[in-house]
C-alpha atoms as a PDB file:
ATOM      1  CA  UNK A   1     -29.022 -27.453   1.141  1.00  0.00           C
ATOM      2  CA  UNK A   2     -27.636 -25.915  -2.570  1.00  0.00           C
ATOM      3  CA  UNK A   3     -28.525 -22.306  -0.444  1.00  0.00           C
ATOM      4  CA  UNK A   4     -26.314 -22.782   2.714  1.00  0.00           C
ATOM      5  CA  UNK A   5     -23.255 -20.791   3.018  1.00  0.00           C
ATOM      6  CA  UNK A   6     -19.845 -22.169   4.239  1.00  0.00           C
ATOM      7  CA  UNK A   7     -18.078 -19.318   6.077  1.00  0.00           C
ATOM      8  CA  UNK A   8     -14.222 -19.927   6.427  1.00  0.00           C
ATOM      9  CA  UNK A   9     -12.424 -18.300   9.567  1.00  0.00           C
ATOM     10  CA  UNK A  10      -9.200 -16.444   7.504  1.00  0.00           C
ATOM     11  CA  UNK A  11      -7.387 -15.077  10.575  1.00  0.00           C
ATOM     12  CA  UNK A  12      -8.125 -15.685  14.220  1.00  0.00           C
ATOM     13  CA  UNK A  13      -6.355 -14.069  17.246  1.00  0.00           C
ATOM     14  CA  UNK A  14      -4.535 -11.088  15.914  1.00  0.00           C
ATOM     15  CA  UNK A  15      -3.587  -8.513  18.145  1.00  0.00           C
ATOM     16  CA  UNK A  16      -1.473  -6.078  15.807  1.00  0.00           C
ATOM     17  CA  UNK A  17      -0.571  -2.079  16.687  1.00  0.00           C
ATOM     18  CA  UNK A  18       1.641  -0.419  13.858  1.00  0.00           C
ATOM     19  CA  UNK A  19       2.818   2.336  15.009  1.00  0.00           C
ATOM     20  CA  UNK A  20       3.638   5.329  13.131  1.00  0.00           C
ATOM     21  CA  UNK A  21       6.676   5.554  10.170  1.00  0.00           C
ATOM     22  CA  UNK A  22       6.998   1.861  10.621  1.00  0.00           C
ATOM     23  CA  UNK A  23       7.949  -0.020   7.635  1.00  0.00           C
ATOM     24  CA  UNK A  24       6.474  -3.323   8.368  1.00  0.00           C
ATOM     25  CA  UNK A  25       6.503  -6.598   5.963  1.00  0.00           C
ATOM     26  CA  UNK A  26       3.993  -9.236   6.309  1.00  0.00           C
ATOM     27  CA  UNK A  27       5.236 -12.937   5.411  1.00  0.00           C
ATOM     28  CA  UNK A  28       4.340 -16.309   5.383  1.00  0.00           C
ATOM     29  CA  UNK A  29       3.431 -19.335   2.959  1.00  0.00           C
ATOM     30  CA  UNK A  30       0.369 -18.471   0.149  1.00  0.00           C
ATOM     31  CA  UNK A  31      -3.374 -18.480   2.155  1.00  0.00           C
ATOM     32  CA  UNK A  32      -1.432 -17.421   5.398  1.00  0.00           C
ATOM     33  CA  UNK A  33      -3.505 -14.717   6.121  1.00  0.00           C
ATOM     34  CA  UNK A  34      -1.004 -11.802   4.989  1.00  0.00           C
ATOM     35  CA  UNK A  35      -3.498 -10.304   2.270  1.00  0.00           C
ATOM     36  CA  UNK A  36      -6.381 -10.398   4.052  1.00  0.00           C
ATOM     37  CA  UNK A  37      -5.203  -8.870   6.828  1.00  0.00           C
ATOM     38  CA  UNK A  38      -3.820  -6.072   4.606  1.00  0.00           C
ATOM     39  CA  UNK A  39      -7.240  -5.066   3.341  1.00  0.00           C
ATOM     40  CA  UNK A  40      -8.717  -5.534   6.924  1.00  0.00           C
ATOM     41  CA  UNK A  41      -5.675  -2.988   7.768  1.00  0.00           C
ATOM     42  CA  UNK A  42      -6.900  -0.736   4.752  1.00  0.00           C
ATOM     43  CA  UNK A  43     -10.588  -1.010   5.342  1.00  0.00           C
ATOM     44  CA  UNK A  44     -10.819  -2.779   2.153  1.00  0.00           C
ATOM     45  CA  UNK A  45     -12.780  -5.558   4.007  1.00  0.00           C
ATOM     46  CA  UNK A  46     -14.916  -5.562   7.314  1.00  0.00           C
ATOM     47  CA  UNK A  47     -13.873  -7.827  10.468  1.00  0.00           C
ATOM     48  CA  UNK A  48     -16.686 -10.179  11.085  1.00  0.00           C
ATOM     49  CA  UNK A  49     -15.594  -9.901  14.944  1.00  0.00           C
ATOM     50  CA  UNK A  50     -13.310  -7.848  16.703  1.00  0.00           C
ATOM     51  CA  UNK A  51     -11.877  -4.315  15.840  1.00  0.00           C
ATOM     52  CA  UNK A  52      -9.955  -2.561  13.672  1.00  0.00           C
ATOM     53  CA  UNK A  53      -8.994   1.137  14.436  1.00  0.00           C
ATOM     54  CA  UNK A  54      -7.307   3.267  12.043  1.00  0.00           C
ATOM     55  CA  UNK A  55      -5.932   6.544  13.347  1.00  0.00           C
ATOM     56  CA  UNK A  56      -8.422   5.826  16.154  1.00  0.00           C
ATOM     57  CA  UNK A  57     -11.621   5.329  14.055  1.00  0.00           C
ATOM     58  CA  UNK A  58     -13.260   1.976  14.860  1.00  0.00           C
ATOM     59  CA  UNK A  59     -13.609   0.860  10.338  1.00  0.00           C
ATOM     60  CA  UNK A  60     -16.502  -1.401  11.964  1.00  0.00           C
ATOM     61  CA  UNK A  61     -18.904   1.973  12.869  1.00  0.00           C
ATOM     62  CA  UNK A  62     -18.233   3.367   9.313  1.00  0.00           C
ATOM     63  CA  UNK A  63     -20.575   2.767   6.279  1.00  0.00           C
ATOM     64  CA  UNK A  64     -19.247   2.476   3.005  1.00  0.00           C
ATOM     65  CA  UNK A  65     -19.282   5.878   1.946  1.00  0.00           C
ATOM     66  CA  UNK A  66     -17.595   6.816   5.413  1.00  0.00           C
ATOM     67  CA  UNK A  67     -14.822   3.831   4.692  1.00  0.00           C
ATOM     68  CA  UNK A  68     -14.496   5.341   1.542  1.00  0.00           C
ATOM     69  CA  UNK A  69     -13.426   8.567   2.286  1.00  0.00           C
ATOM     70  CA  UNK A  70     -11.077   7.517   5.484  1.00  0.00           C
ATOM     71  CA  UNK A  71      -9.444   5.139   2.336  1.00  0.00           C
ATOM     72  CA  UNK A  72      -9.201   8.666   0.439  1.00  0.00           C
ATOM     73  CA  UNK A  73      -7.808  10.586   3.002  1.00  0.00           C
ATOM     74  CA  UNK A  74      -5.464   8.320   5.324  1.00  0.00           C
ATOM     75  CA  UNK A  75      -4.310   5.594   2.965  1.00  0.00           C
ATOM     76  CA  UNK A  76      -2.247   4.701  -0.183  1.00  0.00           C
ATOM     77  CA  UNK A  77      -2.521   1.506  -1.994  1.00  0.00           C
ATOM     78  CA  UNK A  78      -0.039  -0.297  -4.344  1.00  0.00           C
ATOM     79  CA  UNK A  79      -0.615  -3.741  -5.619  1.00  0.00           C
ATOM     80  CA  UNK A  80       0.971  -6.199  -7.282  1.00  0.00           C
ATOM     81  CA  UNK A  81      -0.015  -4.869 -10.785  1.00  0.00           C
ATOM     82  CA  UNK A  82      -0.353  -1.097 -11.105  1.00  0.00           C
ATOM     83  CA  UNK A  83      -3.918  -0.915 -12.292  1.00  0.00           C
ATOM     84  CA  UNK A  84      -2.692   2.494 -14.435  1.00  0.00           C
ATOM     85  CA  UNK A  85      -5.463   3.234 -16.929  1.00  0.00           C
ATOM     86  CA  UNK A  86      -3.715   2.978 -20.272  1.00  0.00           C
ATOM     87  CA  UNK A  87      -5.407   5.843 -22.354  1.00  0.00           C
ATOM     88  CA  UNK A  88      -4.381   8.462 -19.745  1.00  0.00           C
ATOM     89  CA  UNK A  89      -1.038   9.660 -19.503  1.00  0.00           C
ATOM     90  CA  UNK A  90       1.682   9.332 -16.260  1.00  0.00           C
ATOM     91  CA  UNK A  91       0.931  13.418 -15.173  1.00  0.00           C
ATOM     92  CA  UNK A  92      -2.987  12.367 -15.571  1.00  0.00           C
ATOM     93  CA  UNK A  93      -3.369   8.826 -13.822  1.00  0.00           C
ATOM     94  CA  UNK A  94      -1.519  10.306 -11.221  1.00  0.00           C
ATOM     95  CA  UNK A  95      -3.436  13.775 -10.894  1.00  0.00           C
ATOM     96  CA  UNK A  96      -7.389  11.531 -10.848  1.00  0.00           C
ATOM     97  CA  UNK A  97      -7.302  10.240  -7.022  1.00  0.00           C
ATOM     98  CA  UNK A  98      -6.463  13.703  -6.170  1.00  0.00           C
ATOM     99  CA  UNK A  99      -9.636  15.063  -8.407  1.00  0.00           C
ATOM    100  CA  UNK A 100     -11.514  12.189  -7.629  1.00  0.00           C
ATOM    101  CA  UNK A 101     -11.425  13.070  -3.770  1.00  0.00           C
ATOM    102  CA  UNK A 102     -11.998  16.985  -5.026  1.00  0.00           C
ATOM    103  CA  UNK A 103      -9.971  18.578  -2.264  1.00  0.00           C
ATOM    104  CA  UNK A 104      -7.710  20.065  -5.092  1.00  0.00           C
ATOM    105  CA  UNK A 105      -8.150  22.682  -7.779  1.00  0.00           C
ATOM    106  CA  UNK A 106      -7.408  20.764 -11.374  1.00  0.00           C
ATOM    107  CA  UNK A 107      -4.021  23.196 -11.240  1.00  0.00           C
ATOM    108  CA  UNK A 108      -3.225  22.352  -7.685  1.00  0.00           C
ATOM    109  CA  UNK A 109      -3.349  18.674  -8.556  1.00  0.00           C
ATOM    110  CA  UNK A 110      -1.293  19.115 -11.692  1.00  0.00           C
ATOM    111  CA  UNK A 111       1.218  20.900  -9.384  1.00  0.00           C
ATOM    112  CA  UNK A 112       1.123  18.246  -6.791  1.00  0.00           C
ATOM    113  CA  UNK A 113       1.231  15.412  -9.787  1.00  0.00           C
ATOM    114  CA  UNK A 114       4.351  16.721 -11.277  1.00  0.00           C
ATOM    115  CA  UNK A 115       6.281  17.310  -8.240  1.00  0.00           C
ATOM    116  CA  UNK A 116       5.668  13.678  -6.941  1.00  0.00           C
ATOM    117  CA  UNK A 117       6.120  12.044 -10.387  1.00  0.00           C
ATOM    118  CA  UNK A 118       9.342  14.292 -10.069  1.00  0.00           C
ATOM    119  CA  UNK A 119      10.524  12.961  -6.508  1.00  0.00           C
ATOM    120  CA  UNK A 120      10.375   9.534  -7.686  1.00  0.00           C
ATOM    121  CA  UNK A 121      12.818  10.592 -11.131  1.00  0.00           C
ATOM    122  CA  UNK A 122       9.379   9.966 -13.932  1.00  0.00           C
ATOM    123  CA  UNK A 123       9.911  13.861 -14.692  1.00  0.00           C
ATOM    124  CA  UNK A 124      10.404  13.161 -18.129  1.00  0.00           C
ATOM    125  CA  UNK A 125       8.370  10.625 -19.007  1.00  0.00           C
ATOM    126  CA  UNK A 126       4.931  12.407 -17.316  1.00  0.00           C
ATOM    127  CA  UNK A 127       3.469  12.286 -21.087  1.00  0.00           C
ATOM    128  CA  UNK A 128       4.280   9.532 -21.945  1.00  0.00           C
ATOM    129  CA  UNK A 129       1.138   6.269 -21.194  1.00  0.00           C
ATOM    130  CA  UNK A 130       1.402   3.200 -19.424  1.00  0.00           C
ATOM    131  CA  UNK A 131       2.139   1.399 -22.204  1.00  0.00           C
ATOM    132  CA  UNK A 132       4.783   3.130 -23.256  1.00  0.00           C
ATOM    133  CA  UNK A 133       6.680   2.505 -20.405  1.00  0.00           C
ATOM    134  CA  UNK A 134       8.720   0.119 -18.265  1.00  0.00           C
ATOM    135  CA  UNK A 135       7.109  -2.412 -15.875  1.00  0.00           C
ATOM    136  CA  UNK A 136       9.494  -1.007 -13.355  1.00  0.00           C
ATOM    137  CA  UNK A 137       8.149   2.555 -14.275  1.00  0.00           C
ATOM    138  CA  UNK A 138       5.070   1.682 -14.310  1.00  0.00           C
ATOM    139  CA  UNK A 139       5.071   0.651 -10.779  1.00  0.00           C
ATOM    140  CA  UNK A 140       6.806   3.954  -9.943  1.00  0.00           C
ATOM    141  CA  UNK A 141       3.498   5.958 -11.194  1.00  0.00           C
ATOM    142  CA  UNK A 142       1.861   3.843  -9.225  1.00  0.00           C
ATOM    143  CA  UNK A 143       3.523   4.583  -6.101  1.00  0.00           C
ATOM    144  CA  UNK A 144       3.088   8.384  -7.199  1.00  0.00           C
ATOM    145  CA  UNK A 145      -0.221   7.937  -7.787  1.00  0.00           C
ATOM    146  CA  UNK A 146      -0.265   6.204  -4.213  1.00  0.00           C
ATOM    147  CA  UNK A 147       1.242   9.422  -2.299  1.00  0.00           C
ATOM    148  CA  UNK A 148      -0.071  12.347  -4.526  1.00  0.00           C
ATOM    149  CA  UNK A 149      -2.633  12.534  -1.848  1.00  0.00           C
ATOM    150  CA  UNK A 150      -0.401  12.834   1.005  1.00  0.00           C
ATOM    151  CA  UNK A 151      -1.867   9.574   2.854  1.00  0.00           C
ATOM    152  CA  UNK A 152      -0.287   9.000   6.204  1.00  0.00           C
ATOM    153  CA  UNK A 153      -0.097   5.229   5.814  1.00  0.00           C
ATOM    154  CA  UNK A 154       0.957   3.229   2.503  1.00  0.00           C
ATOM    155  CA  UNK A 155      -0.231  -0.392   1.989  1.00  0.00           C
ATOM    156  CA  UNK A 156       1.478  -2.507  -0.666  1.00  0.00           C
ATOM    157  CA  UNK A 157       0.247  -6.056  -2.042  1.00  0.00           C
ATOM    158  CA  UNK A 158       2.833  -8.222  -3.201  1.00  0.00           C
ATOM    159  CA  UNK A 159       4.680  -4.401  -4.977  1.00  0.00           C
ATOM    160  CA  UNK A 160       7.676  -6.278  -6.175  1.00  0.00           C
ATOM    161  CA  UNK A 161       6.312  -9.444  -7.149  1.00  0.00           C
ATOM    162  CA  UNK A 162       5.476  -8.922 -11.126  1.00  0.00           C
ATOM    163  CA  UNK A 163       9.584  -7.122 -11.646  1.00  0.00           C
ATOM    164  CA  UNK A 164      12.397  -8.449 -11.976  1.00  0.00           C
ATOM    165  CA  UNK A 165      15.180  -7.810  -9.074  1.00  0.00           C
ATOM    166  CA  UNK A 166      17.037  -4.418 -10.524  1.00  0.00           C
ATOM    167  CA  UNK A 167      13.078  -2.725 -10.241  1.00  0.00           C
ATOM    168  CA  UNK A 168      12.245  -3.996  -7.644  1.00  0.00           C
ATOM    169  CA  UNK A 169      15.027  -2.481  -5.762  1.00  0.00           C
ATOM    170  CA  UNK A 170      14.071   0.538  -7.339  1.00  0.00           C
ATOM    171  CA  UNK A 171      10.639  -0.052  -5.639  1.00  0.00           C
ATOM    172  CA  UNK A 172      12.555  -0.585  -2.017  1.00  0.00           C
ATOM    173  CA  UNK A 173      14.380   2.342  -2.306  1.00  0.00           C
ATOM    174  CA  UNK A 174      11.758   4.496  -2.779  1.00  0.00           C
ATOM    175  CA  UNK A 175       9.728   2.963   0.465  1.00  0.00           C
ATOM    176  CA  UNK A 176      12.658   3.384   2.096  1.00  0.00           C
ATOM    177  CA  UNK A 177      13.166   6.945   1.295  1.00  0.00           C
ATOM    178  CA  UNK A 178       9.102   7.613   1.854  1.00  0.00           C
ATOM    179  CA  UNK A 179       9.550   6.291   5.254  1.00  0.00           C
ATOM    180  CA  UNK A 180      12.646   8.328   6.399  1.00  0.00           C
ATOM    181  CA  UNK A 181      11.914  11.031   4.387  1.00  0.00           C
ATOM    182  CA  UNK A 182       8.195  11.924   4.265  1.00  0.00           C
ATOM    183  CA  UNK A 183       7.137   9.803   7.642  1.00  0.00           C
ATOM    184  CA  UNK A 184       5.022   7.609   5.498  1.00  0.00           C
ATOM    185  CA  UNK A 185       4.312   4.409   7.632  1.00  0.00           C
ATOM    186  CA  UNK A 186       4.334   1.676   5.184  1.00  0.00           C
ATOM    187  CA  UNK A 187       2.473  -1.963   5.324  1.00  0.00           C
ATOM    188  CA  UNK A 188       3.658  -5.043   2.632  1.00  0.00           C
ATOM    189  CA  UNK A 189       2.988  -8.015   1.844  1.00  0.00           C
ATOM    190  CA  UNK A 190       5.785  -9.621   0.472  1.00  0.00           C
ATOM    191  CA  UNK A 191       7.022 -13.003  -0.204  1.00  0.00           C
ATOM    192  CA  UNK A 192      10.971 -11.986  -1.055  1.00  0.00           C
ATOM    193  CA  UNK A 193      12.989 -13.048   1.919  1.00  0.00           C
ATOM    194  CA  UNK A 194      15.445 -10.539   0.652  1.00  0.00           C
ATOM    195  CA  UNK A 195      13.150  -7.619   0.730  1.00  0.00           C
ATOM    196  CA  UNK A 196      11.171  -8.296   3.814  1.00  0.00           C
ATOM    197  CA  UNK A 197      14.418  -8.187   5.861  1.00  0.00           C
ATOM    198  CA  UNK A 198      15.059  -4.409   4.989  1.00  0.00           C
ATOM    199  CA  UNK A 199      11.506  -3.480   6.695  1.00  0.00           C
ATOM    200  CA  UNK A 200      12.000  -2.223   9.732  1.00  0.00           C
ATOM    201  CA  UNK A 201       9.704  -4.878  11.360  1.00  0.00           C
ATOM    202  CA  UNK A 202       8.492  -8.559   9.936  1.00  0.00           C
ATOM    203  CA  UNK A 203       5.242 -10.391  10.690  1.00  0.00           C
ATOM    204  CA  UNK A 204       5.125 -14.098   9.948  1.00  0.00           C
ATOM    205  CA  UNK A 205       1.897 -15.470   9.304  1.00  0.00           C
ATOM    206  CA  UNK A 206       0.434 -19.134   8.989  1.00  0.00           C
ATOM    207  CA  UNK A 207      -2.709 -20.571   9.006  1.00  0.00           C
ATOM    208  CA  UNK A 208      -4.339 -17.374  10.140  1.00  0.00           C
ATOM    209  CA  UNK A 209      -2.615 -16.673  12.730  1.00  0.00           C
ATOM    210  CA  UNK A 210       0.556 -14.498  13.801  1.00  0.00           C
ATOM    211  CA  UNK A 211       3.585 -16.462  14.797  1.00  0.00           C
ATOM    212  CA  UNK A 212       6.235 -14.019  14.659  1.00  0.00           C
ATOM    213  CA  UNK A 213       6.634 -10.483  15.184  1.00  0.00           C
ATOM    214  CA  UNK A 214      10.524  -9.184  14.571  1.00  0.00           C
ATOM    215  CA  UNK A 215      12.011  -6.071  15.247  1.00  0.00           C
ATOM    216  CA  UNK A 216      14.455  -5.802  12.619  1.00  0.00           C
ATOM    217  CA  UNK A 217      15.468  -2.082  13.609  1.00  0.00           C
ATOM    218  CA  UNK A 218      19.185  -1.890  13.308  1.00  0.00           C
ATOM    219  CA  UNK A 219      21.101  -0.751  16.017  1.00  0.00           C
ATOM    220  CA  UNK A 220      22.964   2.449  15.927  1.00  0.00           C
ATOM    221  CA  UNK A 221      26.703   2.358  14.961  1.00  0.00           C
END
């Protein structure tokens, strides 16, 4: 039957709480399981059983538009590649999530722009467009771009993966200082051994499935 569908089970038993300014990685081998359940954790994608609760609010009773705006309000994404759109420059891809989700006066989000696009030391180069800059800057705007709306949660696909190791320390610093600084809890996906052992707690997946969960908190000297 050319119509039938094959559906493939992803992940299967998960029973996850992250819990609020954790910064949590998510490992394991490629086809794991650690993207997918990063967009089930943003709402990016739908559970076909079970639940997923975000702040409380079952994603499953949502409809798109409802998804949408929990996205726009709660979360912060940051993937692999920055997705910055190349004719606009840093102060203005940063400034459109904020006027796309119209909570903000177009002076209000050019306040809020240039003080996060400060924070993360881009002051100088807010004029300047994508392609003008650094891949290590670039995914620095998109990190601002990713807090400018003050979400309480910041999920990151793979953020390190397309720079080379001097950015993306640059890129663990700055979790590191959203985390103890603004209370951000953070989500990533990572598959740098190095990296995911400065989170504050690991997840291994494999074949769907979790098989590890480590508290990597560091005791108090």
């Amino acid at each position: 039957d050319l119509g039938a569908q094959v559906k493939t089970r992803v992940l299967t038993g998960i029973d996850l709480v992250i819990r609020e300014r954790e910064f949590v990685s998510l490992t394991g081998f490629s086809g794991s399981g650690k993207s997918t359940l990063l967009y089930l954790l943003g709402a990016l994608d739908k559970p076909t059983s079970g639940t997923v609760r975000i702040d409380g609010v079952d994603i499953e009773r949502l409809d798109d538009d409802e998804r949408a705006a929990l996205r726009g309000k709660k979360l912060g994404f940051v993937f692999q590649f920055h997705f910055l759109l190349p004719e606009f420059t840093v102060l203005e891809n940063v400034m459109l999530p904020m006027l796309k989700r119209g909570q903000r006066s177009p002076a209000s989000a050019e306040q809020r722009a240039r003080e996060v696009i400060t924070s993360l030391g881009l002051g100088e180069l807010s004029q300047r467009r994508p392609g003008q800059l650094s891949g290590g800057q670039q995914q620095r705007v998109s990190i601002a771009r990713a807090v400018a709306n003050d979400p309480r949660i910041l999920l990151a696909d793979e953020p390190t993966g397309n720079l080379d190791s001097r950015n993306g320390e640059i890129v663990m610093e700055t979790f590191e200082r959203l985390v103890r600084e603004e209370g951000l809890t953070i989500v990533m996906v990572t598959h740098e051994r190095v990296f995911a052992a400065r989170t504050s707690r690991q997840i291994v997946t494999r074949d769907g499935a979790i098989v590890e969960d480590i508290d990597q908190r560091r005791p108090a000297s």
